[in-house]
N, C-alpha and C. Protein backbone atom coordinates (compact mmCIF):
# COMPACT_ATOMS: atom_id res chain seq x y z
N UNK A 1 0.84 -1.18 0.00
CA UNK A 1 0.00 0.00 0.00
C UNK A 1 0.88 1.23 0.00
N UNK A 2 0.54 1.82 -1.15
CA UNK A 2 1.66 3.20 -1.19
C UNK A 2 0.99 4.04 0.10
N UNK A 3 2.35 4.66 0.39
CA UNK A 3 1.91 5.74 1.44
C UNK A 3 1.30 5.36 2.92
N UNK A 4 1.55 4.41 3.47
CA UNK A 4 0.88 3.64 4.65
C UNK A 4 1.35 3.88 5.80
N UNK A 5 0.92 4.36 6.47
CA UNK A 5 2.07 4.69 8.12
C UNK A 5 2.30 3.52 8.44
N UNK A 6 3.19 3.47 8.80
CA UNK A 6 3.74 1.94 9.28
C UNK A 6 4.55 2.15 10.74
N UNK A 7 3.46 2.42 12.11
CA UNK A 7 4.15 2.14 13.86
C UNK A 7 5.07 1.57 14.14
N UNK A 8 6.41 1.86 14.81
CA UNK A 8 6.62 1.34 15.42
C UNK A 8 5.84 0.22 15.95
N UNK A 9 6.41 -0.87 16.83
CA UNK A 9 6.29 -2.08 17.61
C UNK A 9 5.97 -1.38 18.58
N UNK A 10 6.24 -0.22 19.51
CA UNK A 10 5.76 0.22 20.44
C UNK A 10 4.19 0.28 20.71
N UNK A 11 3.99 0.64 21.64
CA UNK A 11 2.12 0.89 22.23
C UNK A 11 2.16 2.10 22.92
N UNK A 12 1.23 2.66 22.45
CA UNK A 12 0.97 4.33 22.86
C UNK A 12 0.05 4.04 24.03
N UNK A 13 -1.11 3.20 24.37
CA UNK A 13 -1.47 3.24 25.41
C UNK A 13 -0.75 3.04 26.83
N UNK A 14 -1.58 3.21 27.66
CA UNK A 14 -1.26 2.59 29.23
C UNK A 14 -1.57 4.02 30.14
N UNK A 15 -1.51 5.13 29.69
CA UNK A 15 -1.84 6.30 30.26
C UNK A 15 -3.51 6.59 30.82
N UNK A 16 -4.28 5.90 30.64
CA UNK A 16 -5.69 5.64 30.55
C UNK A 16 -5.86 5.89 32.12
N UNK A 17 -6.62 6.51 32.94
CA UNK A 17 -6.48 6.73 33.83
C UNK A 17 -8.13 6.26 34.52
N UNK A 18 -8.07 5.38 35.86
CA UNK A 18 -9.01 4.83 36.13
C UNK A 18 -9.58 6.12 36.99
N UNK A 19 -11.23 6.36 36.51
CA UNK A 19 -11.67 7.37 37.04
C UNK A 19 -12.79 7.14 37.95
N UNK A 20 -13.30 7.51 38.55
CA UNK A 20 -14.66 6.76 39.43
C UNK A 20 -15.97 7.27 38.64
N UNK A 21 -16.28 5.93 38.48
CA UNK A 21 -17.94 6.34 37.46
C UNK A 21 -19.45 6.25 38.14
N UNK A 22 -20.11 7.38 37.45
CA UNK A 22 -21.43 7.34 38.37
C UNK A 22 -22.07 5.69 38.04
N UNK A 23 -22.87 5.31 39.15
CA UNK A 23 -23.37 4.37 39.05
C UNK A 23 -24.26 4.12 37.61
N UNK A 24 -24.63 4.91 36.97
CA UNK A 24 -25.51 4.78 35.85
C UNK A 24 -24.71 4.53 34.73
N UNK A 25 -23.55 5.47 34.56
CA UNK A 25 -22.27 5.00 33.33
C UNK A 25 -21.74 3.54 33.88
N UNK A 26 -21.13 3.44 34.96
CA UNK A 26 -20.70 1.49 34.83
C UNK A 26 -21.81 0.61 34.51
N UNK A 27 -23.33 0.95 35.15
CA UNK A 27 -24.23 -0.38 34.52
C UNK A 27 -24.17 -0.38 33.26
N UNK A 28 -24.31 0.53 32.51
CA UNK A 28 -24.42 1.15 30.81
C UNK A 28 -23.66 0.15 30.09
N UNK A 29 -22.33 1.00 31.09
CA UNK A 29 -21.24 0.09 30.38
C UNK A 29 -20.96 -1.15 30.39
N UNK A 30 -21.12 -1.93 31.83
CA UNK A 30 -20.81 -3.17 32.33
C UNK A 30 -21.60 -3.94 31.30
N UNK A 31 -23.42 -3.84 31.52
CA UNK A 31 -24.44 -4.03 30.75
C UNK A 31 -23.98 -4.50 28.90
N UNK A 32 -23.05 -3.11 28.32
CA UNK A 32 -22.63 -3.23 26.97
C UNK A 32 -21.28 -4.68 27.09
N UNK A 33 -20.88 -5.04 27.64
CA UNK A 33 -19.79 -5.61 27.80
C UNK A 33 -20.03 -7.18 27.95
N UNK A 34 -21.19 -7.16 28.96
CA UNK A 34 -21.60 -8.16 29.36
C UNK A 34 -22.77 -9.17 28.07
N UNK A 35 -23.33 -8.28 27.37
CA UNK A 35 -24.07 -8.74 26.08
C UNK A 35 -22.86 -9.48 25.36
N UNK A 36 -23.47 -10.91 25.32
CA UNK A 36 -21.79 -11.34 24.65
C UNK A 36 -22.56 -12.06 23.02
N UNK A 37 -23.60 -11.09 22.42
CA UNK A 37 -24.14 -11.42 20.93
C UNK A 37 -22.93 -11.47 20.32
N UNK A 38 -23.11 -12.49 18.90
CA UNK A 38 -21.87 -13.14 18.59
C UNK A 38 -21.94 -12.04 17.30
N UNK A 39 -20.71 -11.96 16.92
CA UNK A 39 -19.98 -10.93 15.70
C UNK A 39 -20.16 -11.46 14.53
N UNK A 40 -21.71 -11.23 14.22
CA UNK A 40 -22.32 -11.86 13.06
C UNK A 40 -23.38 -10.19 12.30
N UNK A 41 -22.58 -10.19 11.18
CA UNK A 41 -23.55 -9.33 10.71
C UNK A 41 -24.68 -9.23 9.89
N UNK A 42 -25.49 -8.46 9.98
CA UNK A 42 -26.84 -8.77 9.71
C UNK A 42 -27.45 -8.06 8.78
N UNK A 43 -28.16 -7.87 7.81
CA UNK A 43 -28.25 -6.95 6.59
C UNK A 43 -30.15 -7.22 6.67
N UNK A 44 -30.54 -5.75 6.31
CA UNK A 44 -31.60 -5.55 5.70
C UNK A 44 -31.83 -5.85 4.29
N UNK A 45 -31.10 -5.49 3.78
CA UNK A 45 -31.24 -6.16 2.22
C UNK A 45 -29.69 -6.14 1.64
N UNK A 46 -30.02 -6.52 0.29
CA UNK A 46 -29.02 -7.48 -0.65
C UNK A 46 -27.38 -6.86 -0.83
N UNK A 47 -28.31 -5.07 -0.96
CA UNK A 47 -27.54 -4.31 -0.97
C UNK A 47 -26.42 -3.67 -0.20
N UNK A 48 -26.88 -3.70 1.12
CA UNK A 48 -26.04 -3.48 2.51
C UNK A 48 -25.16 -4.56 2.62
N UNK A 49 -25.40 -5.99 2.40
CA UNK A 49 -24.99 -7.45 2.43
C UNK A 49 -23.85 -7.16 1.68
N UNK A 50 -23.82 -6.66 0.19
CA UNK A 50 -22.91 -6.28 -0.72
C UNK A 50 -21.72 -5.64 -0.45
N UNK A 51 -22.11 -4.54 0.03
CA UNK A 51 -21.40 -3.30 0.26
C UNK A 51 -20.26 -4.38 1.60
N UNK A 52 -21.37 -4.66 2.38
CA UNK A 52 -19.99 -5.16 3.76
C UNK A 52 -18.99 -6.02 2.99
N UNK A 53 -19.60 -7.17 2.19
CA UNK A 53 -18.59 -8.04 1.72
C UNK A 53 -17.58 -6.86 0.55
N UNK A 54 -18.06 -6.03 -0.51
CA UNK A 54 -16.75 -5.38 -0.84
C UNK A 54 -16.06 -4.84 0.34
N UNK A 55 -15.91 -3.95 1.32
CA UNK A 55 -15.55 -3.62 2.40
C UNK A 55 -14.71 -4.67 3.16
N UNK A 56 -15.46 -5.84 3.32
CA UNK A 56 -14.18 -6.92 3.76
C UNK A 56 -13.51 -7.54 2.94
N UNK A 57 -13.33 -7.22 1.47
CA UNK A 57 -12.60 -7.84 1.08
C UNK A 57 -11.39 -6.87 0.82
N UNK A 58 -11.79 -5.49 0.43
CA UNK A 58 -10.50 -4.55 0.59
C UNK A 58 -9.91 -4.53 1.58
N UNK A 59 -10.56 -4.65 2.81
CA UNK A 59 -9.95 -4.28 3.62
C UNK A 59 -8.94 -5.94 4.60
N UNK A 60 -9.27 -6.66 3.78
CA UNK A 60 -8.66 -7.81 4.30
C UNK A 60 -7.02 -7.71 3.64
N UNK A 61 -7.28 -7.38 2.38
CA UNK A 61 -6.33 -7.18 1.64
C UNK A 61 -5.15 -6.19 2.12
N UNK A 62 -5.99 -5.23 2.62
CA UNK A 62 -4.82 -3.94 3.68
C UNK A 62 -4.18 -4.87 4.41
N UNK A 63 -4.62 -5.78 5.28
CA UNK A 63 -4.52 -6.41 6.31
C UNK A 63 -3.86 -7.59 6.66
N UNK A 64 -3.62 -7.93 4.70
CA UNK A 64 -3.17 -9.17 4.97
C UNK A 64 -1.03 -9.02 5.18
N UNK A 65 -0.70 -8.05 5.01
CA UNK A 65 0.75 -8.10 5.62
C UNK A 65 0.68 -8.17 7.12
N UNK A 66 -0.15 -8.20 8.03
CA UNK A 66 -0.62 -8.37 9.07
C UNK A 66 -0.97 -9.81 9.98
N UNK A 67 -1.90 -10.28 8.98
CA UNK A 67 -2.84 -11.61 9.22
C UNK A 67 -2.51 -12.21 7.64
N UNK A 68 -1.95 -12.79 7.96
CA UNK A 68 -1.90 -13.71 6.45
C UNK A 68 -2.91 -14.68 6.46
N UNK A 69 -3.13 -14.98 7.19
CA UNK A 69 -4.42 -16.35 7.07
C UNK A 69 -5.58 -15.53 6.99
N UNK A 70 -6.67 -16.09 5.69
CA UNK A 70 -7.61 -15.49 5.30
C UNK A 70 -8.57 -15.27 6.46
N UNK A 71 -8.85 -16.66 7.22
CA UNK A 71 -9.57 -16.93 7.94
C UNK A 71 -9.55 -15.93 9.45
N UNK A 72 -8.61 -16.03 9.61
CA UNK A 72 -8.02 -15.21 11.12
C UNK A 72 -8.17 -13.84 10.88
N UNK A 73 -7.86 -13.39 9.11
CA UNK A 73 -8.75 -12.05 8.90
C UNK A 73 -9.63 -11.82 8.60
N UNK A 74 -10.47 -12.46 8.48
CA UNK A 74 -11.91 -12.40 8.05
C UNK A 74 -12.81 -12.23 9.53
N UNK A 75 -12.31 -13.06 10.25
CA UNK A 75 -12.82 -13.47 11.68
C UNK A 75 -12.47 -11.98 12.11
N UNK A 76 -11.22 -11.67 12.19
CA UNK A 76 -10.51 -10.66 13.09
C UNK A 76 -11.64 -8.74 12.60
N UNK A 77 -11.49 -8.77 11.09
CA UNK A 77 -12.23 -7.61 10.81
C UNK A 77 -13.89 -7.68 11.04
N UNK A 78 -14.29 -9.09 10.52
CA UNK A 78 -15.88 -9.11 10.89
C UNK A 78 -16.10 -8.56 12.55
N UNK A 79 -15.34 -8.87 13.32
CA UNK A 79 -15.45 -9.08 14.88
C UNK A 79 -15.60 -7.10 15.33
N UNK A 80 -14.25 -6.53 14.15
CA UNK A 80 -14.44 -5.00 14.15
C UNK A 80 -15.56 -4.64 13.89
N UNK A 81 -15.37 -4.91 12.63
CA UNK A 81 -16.83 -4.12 12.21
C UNK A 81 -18.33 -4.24 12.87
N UNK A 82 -18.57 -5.36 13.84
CA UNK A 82 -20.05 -5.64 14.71
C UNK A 82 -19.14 -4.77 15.85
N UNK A 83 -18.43 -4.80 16.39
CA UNK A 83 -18.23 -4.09 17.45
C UNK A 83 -17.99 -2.53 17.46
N UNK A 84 -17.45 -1.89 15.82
CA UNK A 84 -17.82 -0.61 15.60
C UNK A 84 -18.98 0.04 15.95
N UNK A 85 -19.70 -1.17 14.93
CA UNK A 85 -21.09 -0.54 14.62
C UNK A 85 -22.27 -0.30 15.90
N UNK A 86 -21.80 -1.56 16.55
CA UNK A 86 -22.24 -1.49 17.76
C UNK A 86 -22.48 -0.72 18.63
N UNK A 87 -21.22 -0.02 18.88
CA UNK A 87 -20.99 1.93 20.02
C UNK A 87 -20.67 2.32 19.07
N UNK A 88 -21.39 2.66 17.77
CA UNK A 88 -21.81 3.67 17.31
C UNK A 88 -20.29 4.40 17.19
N UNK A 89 -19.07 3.26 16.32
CA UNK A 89 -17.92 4.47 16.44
C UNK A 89 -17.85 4.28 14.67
N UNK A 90 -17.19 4.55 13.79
CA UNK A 90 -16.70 4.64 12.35
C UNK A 90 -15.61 3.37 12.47
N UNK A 91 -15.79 2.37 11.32
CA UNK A 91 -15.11 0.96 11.60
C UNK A 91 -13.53 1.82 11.33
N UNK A 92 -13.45 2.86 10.41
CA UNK A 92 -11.93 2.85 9.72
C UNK A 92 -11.53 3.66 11.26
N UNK A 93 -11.95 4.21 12.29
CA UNK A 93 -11.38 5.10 13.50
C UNK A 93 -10.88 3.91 14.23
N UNK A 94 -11.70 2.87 14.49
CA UNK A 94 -11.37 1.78 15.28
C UNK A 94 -10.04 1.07 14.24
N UNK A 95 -9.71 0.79 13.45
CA UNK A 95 -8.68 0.00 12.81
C UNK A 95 -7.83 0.87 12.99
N UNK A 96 -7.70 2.37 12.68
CA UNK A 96 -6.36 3.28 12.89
C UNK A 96 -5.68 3.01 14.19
N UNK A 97 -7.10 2.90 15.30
CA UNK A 97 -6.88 3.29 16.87
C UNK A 97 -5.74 1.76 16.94
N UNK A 98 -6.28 0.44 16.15
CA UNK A 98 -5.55 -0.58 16.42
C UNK A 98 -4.47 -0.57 16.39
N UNK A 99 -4.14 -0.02 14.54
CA UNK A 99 -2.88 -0.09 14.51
C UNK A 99 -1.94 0.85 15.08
N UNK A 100 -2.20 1.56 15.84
CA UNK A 100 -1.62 2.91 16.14
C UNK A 100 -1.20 2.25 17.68
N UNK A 101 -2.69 1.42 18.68
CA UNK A 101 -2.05 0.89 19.76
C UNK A 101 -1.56 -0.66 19.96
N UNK A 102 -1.62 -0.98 18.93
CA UNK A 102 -1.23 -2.41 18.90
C UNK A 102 -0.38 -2.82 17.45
N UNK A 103 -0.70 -2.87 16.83
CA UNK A 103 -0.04 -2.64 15.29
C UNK A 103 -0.99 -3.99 14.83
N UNK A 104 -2.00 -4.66 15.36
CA UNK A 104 -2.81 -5.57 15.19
C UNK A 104 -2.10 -6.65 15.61
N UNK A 105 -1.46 -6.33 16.61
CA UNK A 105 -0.68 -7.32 17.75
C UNK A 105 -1.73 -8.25 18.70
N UNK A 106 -2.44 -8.90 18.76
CA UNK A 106 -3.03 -9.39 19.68
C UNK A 106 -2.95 -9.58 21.19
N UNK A 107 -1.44 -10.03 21.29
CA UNK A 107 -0.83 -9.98 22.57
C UNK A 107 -0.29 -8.82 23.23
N UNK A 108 -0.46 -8.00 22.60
CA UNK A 108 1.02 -6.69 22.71
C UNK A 108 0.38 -6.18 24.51
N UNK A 109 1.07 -6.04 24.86
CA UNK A 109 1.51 -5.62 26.25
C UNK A 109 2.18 -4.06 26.25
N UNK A 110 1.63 -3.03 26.88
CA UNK A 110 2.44 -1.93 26.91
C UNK A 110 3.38 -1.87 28.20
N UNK A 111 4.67 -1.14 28.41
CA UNK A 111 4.68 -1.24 29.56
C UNK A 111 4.33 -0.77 30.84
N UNK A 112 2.91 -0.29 30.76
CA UNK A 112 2.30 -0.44 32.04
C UNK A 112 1.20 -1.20 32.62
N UNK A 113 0.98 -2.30 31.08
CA UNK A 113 0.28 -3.48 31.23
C UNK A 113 -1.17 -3.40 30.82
N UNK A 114 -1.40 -2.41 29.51
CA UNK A 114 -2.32 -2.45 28.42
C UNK A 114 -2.19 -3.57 27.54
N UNK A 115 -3.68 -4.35 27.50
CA UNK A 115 -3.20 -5.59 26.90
C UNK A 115 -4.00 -5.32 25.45
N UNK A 116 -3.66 -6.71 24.67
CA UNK A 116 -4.64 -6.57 23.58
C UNK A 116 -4.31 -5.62 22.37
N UNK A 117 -5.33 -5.88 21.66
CA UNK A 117 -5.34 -4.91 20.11
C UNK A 117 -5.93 -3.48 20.47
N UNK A 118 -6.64 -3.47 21.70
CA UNK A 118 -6.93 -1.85 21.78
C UNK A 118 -6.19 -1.29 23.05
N UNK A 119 -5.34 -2.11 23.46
CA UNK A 119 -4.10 -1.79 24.25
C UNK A 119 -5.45 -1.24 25.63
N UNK A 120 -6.24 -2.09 26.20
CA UNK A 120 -7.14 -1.65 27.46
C UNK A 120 -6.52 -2.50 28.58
N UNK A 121 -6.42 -1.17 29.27
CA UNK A 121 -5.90 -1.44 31.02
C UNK A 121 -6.69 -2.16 31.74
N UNK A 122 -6.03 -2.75 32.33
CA UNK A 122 -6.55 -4.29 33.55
C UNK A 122 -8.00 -3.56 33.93
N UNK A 123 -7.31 -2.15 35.04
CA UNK A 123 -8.64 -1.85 35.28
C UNK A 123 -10.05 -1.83 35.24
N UNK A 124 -9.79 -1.66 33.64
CA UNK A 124 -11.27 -2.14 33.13
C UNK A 124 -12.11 -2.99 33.64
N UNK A 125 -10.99 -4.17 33.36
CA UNK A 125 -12.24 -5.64 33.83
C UNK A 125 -12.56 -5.67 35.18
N UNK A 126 -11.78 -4.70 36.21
CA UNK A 126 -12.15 -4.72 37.79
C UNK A 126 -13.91 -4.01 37.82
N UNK A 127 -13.61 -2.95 36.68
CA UNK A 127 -14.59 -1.70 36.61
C UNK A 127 -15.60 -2.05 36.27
N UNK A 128 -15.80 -3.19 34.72
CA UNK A 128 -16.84 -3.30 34.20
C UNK A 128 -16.88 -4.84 34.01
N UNK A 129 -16.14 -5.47 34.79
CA UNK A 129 -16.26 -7.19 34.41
C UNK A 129 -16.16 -7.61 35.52
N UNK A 130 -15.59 -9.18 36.02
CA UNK A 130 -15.30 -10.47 36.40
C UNK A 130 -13.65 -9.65 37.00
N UNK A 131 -13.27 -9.02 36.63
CA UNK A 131 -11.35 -8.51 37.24
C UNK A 131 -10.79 -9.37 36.22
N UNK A 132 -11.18 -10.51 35.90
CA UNK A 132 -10.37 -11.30 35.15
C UNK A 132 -9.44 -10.78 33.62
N UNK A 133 -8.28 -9.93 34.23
CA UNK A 133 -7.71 -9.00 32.70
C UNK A 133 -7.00 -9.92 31.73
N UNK A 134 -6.92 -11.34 32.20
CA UNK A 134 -6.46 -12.32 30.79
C UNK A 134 -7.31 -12.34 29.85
N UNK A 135 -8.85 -12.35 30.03
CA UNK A 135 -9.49 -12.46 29.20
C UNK A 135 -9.55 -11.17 27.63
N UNK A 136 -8.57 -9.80 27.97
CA UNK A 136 -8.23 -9.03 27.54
C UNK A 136 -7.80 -9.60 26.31
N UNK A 137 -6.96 -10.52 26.29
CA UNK A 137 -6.07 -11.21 25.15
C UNK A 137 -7.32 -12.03 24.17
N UNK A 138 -8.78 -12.09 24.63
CA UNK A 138 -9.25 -12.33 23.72
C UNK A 138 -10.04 -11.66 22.71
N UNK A 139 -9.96 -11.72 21.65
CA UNK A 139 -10.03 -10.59 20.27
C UNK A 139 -11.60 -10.27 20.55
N UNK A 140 -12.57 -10.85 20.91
CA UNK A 140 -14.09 -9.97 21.04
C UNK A 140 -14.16 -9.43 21.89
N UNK A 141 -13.71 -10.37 23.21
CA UNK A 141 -13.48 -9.24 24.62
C UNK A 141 -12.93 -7.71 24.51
N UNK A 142 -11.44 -8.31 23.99
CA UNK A 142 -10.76 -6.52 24.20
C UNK A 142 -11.45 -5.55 23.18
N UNK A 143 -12.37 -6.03 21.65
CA UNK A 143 -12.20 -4.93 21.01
C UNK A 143 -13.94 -4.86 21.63
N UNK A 144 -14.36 -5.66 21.91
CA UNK A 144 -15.89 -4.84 23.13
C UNK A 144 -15.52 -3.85 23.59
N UNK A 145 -14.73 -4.48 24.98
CA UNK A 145 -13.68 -3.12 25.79
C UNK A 145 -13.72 -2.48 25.47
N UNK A 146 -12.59 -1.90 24.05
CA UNK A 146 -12.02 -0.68 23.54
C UNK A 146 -13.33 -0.06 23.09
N UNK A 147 -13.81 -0.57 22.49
CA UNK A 147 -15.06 0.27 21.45
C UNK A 147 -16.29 0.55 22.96
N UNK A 148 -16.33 0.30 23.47
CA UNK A 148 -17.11 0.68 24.75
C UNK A 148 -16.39 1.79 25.24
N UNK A 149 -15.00 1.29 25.70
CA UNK A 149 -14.40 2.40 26.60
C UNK A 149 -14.27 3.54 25.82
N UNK A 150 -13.71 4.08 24.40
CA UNK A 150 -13.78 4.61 23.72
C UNK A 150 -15.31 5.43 22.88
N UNK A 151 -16.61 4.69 23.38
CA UNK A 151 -17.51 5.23 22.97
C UNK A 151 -17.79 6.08 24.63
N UNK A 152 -17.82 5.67 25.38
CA UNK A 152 -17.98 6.04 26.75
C UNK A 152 -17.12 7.64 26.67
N UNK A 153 -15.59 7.80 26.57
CA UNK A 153 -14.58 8.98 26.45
C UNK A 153 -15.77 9.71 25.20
N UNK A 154 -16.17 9.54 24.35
CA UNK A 154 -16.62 10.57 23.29
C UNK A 154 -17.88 10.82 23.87
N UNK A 155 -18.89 10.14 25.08
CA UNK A 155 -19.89 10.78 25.37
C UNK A 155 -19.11 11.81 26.58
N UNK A 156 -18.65 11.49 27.35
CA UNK A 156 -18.06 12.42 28.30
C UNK A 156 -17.70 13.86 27.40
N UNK A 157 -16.91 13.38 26.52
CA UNK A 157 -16.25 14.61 26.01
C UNK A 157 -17.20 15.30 24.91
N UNK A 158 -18.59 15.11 25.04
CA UNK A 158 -19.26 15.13 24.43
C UNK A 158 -19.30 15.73 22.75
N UNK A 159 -18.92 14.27 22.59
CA UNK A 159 -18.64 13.99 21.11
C UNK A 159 -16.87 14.68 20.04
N UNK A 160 -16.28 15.47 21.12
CA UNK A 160 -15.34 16.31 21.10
C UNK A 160 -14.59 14.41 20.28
N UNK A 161 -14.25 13.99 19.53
CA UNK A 161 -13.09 12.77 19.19
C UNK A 161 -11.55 13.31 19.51
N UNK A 162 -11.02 14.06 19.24
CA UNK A 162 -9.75 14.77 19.92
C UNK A 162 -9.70 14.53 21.37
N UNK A 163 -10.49 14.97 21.77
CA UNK A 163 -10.37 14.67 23.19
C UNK A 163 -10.55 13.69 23.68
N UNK A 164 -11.85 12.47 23.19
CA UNK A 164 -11.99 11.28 23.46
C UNK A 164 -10.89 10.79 23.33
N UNK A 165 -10.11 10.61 22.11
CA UNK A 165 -8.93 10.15 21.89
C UNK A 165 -7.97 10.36 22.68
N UNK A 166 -7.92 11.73 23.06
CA UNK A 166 -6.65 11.64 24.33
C UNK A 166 -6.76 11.19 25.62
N UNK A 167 -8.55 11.37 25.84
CA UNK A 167 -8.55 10.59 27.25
C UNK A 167 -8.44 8.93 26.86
N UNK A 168 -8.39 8.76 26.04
CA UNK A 168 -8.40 7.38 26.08
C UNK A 168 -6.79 6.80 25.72
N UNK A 169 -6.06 7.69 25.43
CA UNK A 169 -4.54 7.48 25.35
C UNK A 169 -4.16 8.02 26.73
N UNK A 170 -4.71 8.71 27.68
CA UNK A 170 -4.31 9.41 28.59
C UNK A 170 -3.20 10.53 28.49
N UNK A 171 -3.49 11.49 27.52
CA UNK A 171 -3.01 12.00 26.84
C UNK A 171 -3.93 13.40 27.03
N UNK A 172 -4.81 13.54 26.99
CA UNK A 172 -6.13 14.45 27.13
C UNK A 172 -5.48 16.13 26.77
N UNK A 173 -6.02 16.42 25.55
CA UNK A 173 -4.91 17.58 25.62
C UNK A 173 -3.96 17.97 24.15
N UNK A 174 -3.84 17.06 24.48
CA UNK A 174 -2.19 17.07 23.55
C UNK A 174 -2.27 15.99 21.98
N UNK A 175 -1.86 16.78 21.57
CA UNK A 175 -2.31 16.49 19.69
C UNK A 175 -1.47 15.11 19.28
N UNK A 176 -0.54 14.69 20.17
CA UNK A 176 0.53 13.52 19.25
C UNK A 176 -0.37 12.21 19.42
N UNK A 177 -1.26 11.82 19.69
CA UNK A 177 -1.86 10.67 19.94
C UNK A 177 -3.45 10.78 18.98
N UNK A 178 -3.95 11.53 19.22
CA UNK A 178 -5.31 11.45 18.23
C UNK A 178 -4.90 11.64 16.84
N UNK A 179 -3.47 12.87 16.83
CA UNK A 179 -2.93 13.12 15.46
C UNK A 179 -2.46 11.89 14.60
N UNK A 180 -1.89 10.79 15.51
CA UNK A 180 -1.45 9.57 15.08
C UNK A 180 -2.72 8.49 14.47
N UNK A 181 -3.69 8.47 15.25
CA UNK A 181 -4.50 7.47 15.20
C UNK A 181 -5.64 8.18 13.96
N UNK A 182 -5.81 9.92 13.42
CA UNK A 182 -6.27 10.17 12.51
C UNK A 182 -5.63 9.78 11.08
N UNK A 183 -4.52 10.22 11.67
CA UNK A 183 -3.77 9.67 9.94
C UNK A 183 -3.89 8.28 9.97
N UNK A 184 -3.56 7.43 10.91
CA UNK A 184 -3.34 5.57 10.63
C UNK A 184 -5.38 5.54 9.83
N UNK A 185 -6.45 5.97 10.86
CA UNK A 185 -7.71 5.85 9.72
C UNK A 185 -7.73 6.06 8.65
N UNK A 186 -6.94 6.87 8.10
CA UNK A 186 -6.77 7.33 6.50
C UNK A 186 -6.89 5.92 5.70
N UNK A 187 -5.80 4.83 6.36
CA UNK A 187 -4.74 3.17 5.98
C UNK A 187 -6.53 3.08 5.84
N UNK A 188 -7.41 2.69 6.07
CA UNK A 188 -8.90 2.21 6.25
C UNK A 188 -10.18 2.69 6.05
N UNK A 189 -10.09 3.70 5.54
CA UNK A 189 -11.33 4.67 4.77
C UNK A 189 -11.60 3.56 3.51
N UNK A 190 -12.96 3.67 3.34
CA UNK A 190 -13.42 2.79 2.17
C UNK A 190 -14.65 3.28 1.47
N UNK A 191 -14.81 3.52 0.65
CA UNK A 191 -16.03 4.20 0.17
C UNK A 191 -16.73 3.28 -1.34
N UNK A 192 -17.71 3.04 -0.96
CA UNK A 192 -18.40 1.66 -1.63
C UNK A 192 -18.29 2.15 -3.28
């Protein structure tokens, strides 16, 4: 792909800062987390059906210096795209945010112990799960997580994405982290 940002191995997360939530935002959230509907998408008609499959097939293709096995990308982007669509975020914001905190690393570890492809802190699962943060390492879990925790930062910041983005890099503020993860969406814009 001409022109492709290509991250460092590093992880920009871990700055994410555990905040105390009113009782009505953790059920919301816990509630969104806890729905464990399977990453199957669903079409009104022939046409919408269409459009996703061109969409996964370009975009598998971005993907495949990444995931070489068809299957593991097919699985891996379908799983995005229901969980985009889901909290209501833009699928190509969520793939930048990946590669920007994970490089579509599955395991990647930051060092302050952001796990996963959306690089989400243990905390989380104390906040809105079971505590259990291994389960982080699994690809529907963490990108639930992220796309929750990340839809959650853009209602706070009400709708402000700059800022969502930095609170969710813990960064809040400061342009090198949303600036990063706008250009990596560019790698994933698709227009039918």
């Amino acid at each position: 792909m001409g022109g492709q940002l290509f991250l460092s191995e590093c992880s920009w997360a871990g700055a994410q800062v555990e905040e105390p939530l009113v009782d009505a935002v953790r059920t919301a959230l816990s509630s969104a987390i806890a729905n464990h509907a399977p990453p199957v998408p669903e079409f009104l008609d022939t046409e919408s059906r269409m459009a996703y499959l061109r969409w996964l097939g370009a975009m598998s293709e971005r993907l495949k210096p990444k995931k070489s096995d068809w299957n593991t990308r097919k699985e891996f982007l379908q799983t995005v795209w229901y969980e985009s669509k889901r909290a209501g975020l833009e699928v190509s914001l969520v793939l930048g945010l990946i590669q920007v905190e994970s490089n579509f690393r599955k395991y990647a570890v930051s060092r302050v112990g952001a796990r996963g492809y959306m690089q989400v802190m243990p905390f989380w699962t104390r906040v809105l799960g079971d505590g259990d943060a291994g389960k982080l390492f699994h690809m529907q879990t963490n990108l639930r997580f992220g796309c929750v925790i990340l839809r959650h930062y853009l209602e706070r910041e009400r709708g402000d994405l700059f800022l969502a983005l930095g609170r969710y890099n813990g960064s809040r503020g400061q342009p090198q982290y949303p600036n990063a993860v706008f250009a990596a969406q560019k790698n994933w814009r698709f227009s039918v």
